[in-house]
Structures are given as C-alpha cells and as structure tokens.
C-alpha atoms as a PDB file:
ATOM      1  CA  UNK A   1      77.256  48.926  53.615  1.00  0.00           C
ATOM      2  CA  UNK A   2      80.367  51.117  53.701  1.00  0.00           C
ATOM      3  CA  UNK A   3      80.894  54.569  55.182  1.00  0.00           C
ATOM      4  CA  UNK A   4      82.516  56.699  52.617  1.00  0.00           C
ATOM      5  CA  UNK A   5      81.202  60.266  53.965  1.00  0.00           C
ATOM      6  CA  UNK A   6      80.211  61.636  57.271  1.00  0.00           C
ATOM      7  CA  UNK A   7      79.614  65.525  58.199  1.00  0.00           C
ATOM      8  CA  UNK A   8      79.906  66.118  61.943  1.00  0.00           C
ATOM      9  CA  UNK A   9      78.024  69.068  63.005  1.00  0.00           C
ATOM     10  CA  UNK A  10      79.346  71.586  65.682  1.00  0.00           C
ATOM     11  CA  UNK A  11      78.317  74.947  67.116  1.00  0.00           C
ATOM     12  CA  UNK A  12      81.415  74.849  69.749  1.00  0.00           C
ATOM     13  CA  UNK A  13      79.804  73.488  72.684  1.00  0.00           C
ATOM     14  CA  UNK A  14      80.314  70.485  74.370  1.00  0.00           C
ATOM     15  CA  UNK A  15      78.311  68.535  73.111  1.00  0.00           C
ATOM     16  CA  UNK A  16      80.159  69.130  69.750  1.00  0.00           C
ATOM     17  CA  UNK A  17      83.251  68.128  70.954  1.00  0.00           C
ATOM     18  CA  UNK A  18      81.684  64.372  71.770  1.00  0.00           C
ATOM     19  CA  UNK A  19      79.966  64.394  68.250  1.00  0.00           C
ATOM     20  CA  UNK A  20      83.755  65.771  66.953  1.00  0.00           C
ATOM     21  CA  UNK A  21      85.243  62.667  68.858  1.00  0.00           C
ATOM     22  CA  UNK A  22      82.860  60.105  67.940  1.00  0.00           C
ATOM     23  CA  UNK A  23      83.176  61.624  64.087  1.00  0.00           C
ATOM     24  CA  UNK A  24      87.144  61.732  63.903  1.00  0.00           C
ATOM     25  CA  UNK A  25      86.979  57.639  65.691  1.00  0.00           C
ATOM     26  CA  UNK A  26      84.469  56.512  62.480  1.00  0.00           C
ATOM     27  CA  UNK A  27      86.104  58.379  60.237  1.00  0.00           C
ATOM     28  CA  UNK A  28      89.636  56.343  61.008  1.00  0.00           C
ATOM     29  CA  UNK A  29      88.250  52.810  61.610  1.00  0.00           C
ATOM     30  CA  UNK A  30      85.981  52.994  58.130  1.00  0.00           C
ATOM     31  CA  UNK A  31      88.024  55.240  55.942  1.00  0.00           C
ATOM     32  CA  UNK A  32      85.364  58.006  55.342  1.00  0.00           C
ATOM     33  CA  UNK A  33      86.140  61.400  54.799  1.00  0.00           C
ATOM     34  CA  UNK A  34      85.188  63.490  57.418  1.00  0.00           C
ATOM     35  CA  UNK A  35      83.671  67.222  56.428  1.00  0.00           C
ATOM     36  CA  UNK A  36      83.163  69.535  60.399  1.00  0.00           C
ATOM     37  CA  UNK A  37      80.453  71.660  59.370  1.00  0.00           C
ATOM     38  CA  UNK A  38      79.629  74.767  61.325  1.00  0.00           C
ATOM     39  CA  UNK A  39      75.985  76.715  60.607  1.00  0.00           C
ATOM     40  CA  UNK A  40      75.836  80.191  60.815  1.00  0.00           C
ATOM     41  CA  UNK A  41      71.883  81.058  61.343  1.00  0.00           C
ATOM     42  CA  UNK A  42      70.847  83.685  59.266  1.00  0.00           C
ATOM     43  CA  UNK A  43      67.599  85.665  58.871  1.00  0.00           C
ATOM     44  CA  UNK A  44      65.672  83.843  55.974  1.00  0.00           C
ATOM     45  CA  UNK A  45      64.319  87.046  53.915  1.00  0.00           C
ATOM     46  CA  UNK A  46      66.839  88.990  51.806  1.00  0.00           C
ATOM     47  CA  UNK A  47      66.610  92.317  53.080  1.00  0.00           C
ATOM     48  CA  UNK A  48      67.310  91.142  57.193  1.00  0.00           C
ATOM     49  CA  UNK A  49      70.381  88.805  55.021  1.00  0.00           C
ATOM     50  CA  UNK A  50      71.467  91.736  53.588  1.00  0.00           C
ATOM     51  CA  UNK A  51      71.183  94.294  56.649  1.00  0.00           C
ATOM     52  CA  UNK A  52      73.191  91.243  58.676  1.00  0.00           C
ATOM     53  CA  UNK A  53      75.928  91.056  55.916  1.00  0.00           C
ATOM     54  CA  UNK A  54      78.482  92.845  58.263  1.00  0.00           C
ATOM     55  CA  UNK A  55      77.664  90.703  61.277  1.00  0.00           C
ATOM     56  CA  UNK A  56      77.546  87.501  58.969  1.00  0.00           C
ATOM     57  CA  UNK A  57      80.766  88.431  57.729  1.00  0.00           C
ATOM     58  CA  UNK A  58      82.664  88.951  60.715  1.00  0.00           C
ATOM     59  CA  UNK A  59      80.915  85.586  61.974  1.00  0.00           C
ATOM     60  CA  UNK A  60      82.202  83.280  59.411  1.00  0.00           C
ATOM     61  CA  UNK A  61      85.923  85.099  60.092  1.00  0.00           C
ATOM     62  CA  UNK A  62      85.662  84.209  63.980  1.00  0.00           C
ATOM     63  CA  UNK A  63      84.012  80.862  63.103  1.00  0.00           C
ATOM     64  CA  UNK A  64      86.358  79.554  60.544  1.00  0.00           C
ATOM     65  CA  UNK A  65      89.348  79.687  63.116  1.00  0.00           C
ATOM     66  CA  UNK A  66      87.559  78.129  65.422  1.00  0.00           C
ATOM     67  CA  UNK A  67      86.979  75.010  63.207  1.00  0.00           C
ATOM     68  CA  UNK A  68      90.516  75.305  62.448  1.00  0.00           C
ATOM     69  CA  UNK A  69      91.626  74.763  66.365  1.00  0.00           C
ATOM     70  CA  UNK A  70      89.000  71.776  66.273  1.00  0.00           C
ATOM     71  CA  UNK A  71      90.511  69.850  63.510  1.00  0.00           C
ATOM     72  CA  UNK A  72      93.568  70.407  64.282  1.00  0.00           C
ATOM     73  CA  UNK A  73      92.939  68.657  67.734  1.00  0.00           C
ATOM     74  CA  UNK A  74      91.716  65.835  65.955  1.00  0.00           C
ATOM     75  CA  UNK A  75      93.408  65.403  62.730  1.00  0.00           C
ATOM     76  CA  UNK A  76      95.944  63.353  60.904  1.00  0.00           C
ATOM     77  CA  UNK A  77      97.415  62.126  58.355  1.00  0.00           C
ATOM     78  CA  UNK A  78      95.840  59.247  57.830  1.00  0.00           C
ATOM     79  CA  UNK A  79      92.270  61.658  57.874  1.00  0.00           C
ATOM     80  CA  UNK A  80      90.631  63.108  54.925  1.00  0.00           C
ATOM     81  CA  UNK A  81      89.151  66.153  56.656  1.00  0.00           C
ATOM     82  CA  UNK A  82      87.933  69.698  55.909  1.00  0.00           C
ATOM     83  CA  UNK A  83      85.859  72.556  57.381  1.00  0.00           C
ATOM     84  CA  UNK A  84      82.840  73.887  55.935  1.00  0.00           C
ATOM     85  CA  UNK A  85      80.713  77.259  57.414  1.00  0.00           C
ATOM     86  CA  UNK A  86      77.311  78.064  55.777  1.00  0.00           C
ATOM     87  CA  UNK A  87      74.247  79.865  56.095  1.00  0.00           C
ATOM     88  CA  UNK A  88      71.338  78.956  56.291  1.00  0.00           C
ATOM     89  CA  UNK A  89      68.175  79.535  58.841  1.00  0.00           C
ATOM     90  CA  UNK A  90      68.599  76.430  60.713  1.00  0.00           C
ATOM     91  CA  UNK A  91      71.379  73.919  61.474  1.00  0.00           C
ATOM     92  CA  UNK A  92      68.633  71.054  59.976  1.00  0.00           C
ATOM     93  CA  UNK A  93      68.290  73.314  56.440  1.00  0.00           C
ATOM     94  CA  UNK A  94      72.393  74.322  56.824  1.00  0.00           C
ATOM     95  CA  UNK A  95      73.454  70.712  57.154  1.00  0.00           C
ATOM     96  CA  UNK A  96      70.772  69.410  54.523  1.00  0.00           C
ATOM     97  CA  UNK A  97      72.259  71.425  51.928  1.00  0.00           C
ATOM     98  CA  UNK A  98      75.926  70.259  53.021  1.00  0.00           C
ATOM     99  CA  UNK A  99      74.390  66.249  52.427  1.00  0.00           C
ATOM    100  CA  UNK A 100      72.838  67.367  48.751  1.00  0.00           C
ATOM    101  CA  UNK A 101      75.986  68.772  47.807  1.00  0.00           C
ATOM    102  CA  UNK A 102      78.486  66.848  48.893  1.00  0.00           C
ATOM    103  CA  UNK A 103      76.534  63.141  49.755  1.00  0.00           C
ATOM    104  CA  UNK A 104      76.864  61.613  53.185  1.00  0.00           C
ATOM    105  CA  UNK A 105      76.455  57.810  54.318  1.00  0.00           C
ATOM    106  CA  UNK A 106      75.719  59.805  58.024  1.00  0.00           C
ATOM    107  CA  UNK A 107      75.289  62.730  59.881  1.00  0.00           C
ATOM    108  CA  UNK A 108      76.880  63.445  63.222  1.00  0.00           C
ATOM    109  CA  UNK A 109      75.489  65.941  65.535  1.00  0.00           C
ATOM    110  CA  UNK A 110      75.586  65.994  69.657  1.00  0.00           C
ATOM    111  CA  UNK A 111      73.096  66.231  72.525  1.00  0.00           C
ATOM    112  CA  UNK A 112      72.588  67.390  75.867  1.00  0.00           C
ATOM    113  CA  UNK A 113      73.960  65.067  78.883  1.00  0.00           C
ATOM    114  CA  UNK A 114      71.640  63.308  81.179  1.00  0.00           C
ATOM    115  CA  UNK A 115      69.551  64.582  83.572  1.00  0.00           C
ATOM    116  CA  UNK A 116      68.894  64.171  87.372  1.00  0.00           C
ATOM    117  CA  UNK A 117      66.244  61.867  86.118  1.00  0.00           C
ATOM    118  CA  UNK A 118      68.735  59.987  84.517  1.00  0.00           C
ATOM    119  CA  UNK A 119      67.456  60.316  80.889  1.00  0.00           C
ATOM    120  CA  UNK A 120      69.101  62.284  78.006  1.00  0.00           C
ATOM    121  CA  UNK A 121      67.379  65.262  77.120  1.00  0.00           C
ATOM    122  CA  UNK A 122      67.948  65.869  72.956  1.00  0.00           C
ATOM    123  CA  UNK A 123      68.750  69.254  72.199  1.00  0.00           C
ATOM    124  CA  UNK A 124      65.791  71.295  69.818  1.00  0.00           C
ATOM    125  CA  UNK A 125      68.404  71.556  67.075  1.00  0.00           C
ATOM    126  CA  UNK A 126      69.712  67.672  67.494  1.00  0.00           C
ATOM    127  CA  UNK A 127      65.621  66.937  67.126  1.00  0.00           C
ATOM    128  CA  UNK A 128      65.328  68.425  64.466  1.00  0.00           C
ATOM    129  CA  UNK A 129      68.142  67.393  62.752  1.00  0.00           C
ATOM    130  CA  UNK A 130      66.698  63.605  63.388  1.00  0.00           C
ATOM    131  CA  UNK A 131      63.421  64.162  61.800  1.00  0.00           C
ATOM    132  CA  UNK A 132      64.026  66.502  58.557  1.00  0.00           C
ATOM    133  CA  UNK A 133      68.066  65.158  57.522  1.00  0.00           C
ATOM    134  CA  UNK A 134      67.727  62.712  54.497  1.00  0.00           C
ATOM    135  CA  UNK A 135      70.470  60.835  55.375  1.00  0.00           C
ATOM    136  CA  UNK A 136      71.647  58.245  58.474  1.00  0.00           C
ATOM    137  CA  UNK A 137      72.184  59.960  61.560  1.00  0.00           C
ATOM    138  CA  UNK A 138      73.745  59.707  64.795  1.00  0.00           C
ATOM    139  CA  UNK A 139      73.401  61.544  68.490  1.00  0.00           C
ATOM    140  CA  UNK A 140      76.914  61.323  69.970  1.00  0.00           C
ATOM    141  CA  UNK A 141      76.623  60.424  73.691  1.00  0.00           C
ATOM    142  CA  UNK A 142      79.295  58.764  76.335  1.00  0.00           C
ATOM    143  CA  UNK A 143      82.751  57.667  75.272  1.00  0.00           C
ATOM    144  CA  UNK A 144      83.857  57.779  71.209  1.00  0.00           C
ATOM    145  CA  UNK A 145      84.178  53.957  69.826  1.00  0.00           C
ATOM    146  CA  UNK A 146      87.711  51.937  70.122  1.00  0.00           C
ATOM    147  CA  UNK A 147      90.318  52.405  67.554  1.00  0.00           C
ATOM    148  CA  UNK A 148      88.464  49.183  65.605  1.00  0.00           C
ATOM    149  CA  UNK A 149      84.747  50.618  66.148  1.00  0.00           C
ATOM    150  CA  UNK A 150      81.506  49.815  68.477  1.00  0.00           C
ATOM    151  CA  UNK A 151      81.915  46.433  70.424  1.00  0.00           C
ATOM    152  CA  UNK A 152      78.682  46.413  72.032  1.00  0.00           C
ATOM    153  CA  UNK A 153      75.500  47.188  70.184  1.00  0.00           C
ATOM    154  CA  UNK A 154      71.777  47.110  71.040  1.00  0.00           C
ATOM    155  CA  UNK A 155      69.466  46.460  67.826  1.00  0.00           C
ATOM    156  CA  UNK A 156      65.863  47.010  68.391  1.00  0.00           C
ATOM    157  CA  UNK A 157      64.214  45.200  64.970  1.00  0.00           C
ATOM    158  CA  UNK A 158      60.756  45.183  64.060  1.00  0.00           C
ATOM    159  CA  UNK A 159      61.492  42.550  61.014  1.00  0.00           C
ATOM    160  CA  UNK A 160      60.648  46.097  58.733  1.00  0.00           C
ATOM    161  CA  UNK A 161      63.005  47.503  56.141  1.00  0.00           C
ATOM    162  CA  UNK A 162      63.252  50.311  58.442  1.00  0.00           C
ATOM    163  CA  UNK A 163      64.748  47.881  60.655  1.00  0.00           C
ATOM    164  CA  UNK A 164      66.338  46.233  58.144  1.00  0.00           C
ATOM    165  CA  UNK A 165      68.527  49.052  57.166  1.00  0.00           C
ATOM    166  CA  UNK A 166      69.281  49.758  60.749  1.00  0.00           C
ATOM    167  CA  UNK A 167      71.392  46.307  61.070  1.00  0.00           C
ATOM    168  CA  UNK A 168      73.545  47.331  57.406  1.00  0.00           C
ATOM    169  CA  UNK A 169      73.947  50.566  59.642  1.00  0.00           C
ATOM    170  CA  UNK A 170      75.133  48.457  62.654  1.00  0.00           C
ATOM    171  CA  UNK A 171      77.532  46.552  60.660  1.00  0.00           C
ATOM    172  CA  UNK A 172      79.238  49.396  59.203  1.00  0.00           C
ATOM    173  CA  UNK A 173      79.753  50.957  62.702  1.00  0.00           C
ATOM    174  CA  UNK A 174      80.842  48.124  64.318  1.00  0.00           C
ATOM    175  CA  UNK A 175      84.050  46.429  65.808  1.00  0.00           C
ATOM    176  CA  UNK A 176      85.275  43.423  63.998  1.00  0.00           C
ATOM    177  CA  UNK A 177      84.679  41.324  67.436  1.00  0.00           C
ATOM    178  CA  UNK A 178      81.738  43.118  68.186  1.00  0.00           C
ATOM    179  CA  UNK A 179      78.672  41.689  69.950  1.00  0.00           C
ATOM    180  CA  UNK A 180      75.346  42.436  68.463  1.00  0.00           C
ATOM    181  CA  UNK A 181      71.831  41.817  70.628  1.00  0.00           C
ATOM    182  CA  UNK A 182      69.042  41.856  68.193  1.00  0.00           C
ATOM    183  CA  UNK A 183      65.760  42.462  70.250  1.00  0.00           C
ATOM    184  CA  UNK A 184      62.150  41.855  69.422  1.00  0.00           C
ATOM    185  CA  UNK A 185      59.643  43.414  71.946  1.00  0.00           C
ATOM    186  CA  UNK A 186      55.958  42.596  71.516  1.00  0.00           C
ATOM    187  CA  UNK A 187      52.532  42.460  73.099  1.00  0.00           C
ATOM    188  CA  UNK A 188      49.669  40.621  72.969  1.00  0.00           C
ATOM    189  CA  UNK A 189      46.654  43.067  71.869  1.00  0.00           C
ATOM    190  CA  UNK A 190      44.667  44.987  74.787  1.00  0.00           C
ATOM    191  CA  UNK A 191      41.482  42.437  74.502  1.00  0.00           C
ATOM    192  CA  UNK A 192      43.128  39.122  74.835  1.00  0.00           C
ATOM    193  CA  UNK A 193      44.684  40.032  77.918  1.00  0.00           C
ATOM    194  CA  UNK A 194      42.457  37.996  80.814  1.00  0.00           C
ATOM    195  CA  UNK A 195      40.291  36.172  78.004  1.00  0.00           C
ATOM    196  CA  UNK A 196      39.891  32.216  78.238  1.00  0.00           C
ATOM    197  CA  UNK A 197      41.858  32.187  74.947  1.00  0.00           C
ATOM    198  CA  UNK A 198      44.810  34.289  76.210  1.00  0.00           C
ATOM    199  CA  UNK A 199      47.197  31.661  76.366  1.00  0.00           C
ATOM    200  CA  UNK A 200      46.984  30.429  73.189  1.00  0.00           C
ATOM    201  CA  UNK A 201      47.247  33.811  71.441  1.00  0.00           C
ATOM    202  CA  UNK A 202      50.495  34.237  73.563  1.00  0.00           C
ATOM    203  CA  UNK A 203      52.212  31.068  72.971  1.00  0.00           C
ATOM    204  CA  UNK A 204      51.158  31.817  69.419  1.00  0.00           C
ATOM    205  CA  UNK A 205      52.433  34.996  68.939  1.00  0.00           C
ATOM    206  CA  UNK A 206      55.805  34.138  70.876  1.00  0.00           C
ATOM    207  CA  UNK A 207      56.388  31.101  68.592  1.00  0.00           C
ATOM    208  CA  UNK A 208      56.131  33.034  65.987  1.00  0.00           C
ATOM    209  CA  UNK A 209      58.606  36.298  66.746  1.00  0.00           C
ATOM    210  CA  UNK A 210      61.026  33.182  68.302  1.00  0.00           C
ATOM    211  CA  UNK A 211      61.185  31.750  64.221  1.00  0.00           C
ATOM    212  CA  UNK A 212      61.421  34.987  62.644  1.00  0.00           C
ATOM    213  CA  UNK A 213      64.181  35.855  65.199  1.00  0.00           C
ATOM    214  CA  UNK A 214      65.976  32.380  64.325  1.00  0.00           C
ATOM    215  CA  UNK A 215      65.722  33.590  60.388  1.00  0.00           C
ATOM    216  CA  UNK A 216      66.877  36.624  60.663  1.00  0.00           C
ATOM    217  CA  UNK A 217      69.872  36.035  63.028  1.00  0.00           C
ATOM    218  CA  UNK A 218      70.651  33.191  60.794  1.00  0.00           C
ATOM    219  CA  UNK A 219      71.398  35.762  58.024  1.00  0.00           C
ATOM    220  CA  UNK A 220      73.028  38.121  60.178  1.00  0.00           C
ATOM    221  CA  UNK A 221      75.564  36.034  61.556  1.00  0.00           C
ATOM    222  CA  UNK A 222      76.880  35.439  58.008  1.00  0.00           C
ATOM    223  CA  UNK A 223      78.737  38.764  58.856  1.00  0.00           C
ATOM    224  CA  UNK A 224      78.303  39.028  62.300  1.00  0.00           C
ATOM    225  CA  UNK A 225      79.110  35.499  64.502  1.00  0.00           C
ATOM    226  CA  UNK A 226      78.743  37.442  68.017  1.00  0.00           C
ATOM    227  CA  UNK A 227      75.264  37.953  67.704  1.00  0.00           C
ATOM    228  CA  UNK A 228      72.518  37.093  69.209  1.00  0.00           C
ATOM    229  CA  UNK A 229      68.418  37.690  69.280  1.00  0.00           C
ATOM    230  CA  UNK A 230      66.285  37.466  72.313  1.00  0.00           C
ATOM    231  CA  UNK A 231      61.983  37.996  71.979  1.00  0.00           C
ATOM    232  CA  UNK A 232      61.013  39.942  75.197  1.00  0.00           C
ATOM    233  CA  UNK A 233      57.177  40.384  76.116  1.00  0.00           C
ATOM    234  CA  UNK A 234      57.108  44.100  76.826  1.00  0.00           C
ATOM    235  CA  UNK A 235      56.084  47.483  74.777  1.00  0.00           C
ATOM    236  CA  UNK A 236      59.090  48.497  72.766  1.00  0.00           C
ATOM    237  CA  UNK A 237      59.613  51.235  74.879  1.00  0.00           C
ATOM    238  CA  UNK A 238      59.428  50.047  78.464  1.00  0.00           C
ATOM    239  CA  UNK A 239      62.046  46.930  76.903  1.00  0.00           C
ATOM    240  CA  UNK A 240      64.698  49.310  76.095  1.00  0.00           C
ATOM    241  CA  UNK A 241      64.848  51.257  78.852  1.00  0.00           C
ATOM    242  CA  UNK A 242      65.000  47.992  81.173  1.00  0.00           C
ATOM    243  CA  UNK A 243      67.850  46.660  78.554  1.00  0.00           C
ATOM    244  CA  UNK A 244      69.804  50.239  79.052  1.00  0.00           C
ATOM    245  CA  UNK A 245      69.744  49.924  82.507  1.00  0.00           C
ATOM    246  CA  UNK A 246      70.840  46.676  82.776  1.00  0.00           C
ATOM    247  CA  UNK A 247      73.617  46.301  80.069  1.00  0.00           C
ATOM    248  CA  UNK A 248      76.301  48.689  79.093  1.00  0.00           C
ATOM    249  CA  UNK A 249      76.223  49.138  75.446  1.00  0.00           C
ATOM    250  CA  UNK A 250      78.232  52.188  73.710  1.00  0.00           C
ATOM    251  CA  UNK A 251      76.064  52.410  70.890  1.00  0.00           C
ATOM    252  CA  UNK A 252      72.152  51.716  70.029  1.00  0.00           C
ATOM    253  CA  UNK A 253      71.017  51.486  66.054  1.00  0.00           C
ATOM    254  CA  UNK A 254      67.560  51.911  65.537  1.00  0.00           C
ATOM    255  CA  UNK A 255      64.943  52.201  62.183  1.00  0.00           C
ATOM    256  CA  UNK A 256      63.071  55.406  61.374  1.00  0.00           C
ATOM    257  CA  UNK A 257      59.952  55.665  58.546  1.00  0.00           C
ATOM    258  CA  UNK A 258      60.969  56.511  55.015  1.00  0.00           C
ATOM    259  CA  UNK A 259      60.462  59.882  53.064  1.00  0.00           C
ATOM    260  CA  UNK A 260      56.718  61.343  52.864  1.00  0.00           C
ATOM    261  CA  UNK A 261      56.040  63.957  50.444  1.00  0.00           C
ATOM    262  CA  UNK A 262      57.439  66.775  51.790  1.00  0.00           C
ATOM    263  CA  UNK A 263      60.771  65.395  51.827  1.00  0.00           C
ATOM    264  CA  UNK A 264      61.040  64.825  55.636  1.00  0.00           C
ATOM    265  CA  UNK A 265      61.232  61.503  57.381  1.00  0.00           C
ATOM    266  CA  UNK A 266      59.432  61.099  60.450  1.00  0.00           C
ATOM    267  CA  UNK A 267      61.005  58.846  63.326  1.00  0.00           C
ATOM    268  CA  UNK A 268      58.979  56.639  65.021  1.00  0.00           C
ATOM    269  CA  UNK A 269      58.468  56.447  68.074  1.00  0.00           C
ATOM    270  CA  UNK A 270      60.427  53.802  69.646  1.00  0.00           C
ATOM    271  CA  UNK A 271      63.780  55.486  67.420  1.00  0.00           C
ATOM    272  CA  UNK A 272      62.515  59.283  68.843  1.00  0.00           C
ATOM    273  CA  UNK A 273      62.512  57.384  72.616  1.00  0.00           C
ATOM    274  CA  UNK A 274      65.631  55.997  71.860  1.00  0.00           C
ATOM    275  CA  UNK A 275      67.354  59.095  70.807  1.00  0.00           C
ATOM    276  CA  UNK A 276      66.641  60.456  73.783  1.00  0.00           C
ATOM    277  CA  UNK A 277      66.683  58.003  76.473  1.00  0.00           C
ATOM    278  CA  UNK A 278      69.888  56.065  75.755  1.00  0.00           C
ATOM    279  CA  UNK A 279      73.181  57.092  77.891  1.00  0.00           C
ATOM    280  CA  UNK A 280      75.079  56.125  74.749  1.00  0.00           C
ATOM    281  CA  UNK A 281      75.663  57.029  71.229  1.00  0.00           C
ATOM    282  CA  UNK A 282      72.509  56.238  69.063  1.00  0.00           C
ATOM    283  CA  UNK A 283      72.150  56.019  65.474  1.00  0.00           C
ATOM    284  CA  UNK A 284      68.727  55.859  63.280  1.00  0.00           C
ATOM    285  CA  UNK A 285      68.994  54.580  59.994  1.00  0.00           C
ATOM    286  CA  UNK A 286      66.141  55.581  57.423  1.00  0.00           C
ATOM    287  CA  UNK A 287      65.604  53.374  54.611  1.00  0.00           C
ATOM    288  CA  UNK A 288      66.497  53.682  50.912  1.00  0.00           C
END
C-alpha cells in the first residue's frame, strides 16, 4: 500500500496544529499530496443558507488566510500542498465530500489531550469523523513521526480482513527500521472458566492463536524483519491499555467493520477504545 493522498482537517485549534504536524511529516516521508481542509458549518436548509450568505461569505474570507498562515508554517518545496474551505453541515459530511472528489488513501483530523484520568477524550467531531469517513483515518496525538516515519507501532489483529488491512496501513506509515508488535488478545468463553475441562480448552485455544500468530508474522516479516507477535490471555480491551502503559509506542493501527448500507462504517469496539484511550497517534483502517 502507498499513500498518494491525505486531507488533514483543521478548525484552528490545537489540536489541529498536531493533526497539521503529523499530516505535513506523512506527507514528506511517503510522497502524498497533502490537501488542509477547513469546514465552514452551515445551516442545512436553503433558506437559513441563503439568509447566512453574508456571514458565510465573510467566513470563508477570514478562514482562507488563516489556512494560508498554516501552510505556510509547514510547507516546502519538496510538498504538494493546497487549501480547501467548504460548506457543509458537519466537518464528517464537509470532509466526505472533499474524499469523493478528490480521493484520499487517509484522513487526518485531531483530538482532545488527555485527561486527569489519564485517558484521551475524542472530540464529538473527531468521533464522528471515525465512524461515517469512507476512507483510512487517523487521530493525531503526541509527537509527529521522524523524518523517515513511525518507528514504534502497536498492531492489535484479530486474523480478520479488517485487521488485515490495518497491517498494509501500518506498513505504509512506518519507518524503514521500524518495530512492529502484532498482538492477539483472547479469552476462553465465560462457562469453561472453573470447569474440570478448563485446561484443555485453554491450552487448546492458546496453541492455536500461537500458530496463526507464527503464519501471519511469517508473511509480515517479508516486508517488515523488526516484527514481532505475542498471544496475551486478556479481553482486547483491558490488553491494550496494560500494553500502552507499559511501552511507548508513537503510533497504534487498528481494524474497523466494512461499509453497511447506509454508507457508514461502524468501528468496533476495541478500534473506538483505541481511538480514545491511546496517548499516541492512532490510525483505523477499514477494509476494501
């Protein structure tokens, strides 16, 4: 998989500026073109657009040389880059129509910092952006990758498709020396637990996410030699957070579900806890 497009999403906060950061890093270590995209939220029925026209108007002029100032802090010559402001009534539907007319391998937007609980609240707008953008997407979070990429990356894998598409997304994001843990977390089901037979089932069950582990990093490190795949006994959930406390990782690539009818995709729920618990950047890749 190669990067080729990303859109980076900013409304001028913060949190922007770390999504602008991490965007502008990708976009020089892969080559993509890089489009900042700013949405102006307007009302959704044509007679409030049309009332607003002034205001909308005198938005885009304000918000358009504020884009300006941000690219320019971050541009070069090396960068394909350009600004973009549109309307629409929600970042989600603003930056969905950006991806369908332009195409984008990912979507950049930020979040809020972490809390005095020490997990990372995600913003409404970053939420929603998640679940309805048809298209790869990251939450920007800590310090923006090396001049080479990500060097050390968490991969939660469920041996799906979903997950699947989550380690092409990993090696496009990644340093050339990067190290890659690939991490199975399971449980036994709820009525073995205590039974005569427990044992069994265990060693079972272990055995058998140990082998798929050794198939699948067999592939992987084809392209990627510094990885590595550990089986952990633990819900998906509780696994991760014990791994993010205990390692340092700057980024965190994890596998939503695919399409459903009303052209949404839904994450899961590991890839929604991730999103939100991880100090670093986290991307969730959706698959084809």
């Amino acid at each position: 998989m190669k990067l080729n497009k990303i859109i980076v999403a900013t409304d001028f906060s913060p949190q922007s500026d770390s999504a602008i950061r991490h965007a502008c890093s990708l976009a020089r270590f892969t080559g993509a073109s890089l489009r900042v995209v700013h949405v102006v939220e307007t009302p959704a029925d044509e007679e409030g657009l049309e009332a607003a026209r002034e205001a909308v108007k005198h938005w885009h002029l304000s918000d358009e040389g504020r884009l300006a100032s941000e690219i320019a802090a971050c541009a070069g010559a090396d960068m394909d880059m350009v600004q973009e402001t549109v309307d629409a009534t929600s970042t989600a539907e603003g930056l969905q129509s950006v991806v369908d007319a332009h195409g984008a391998d990912l979507v950049v937007v930020g979040s809020t910092g972490l809390s005095g609980i020490k997990e990372a609240l995600l913003g409404s707008t970053a939420g929603r952006v998640l679940r309805t953008v048809e298209t790869d997407v990251m939450v920007a979070r800590g310090d923006e990758p090396s001049a080479t990429g990500y060097q050390r990356i968490l991969i939660p894998t469920d041996f799906s498709a979903s997950a699947d598409a989550a380690l092409e997304l990993a090696r496009a994001l990644a340093a050339p020396d990067a190290a890659f843990e690939l991490v199975h977390f399971w449980r036994v089901p709820e009525a073995t637990r205590g039974d005569e037979h427990s044992d069994v089932v265990i060693k079972t069950v272990g055995d058998s996410v140990r082998e798929r582990g050794r198939k699948l990093l067999e592939s992987f490190q084809k392209d990627a030699p510094n990885a590595s795949f550990l089986s952990v006994q633990s819900s998906p959930e509780r696994g991760i957070a014990q791994k993010l406390r205990e390692n340092d990782y700057d980024l965190v690539v994890v596998g939503s579900y695919g399409r459903s009818k009303l052209r949404r995709w839904f994450l899961g729920s590991v890839a929604e806890y991730t999103a939100r618990a991880a100090p670093c950047a986290v991307a969730v890749a959706r698959p084809d």
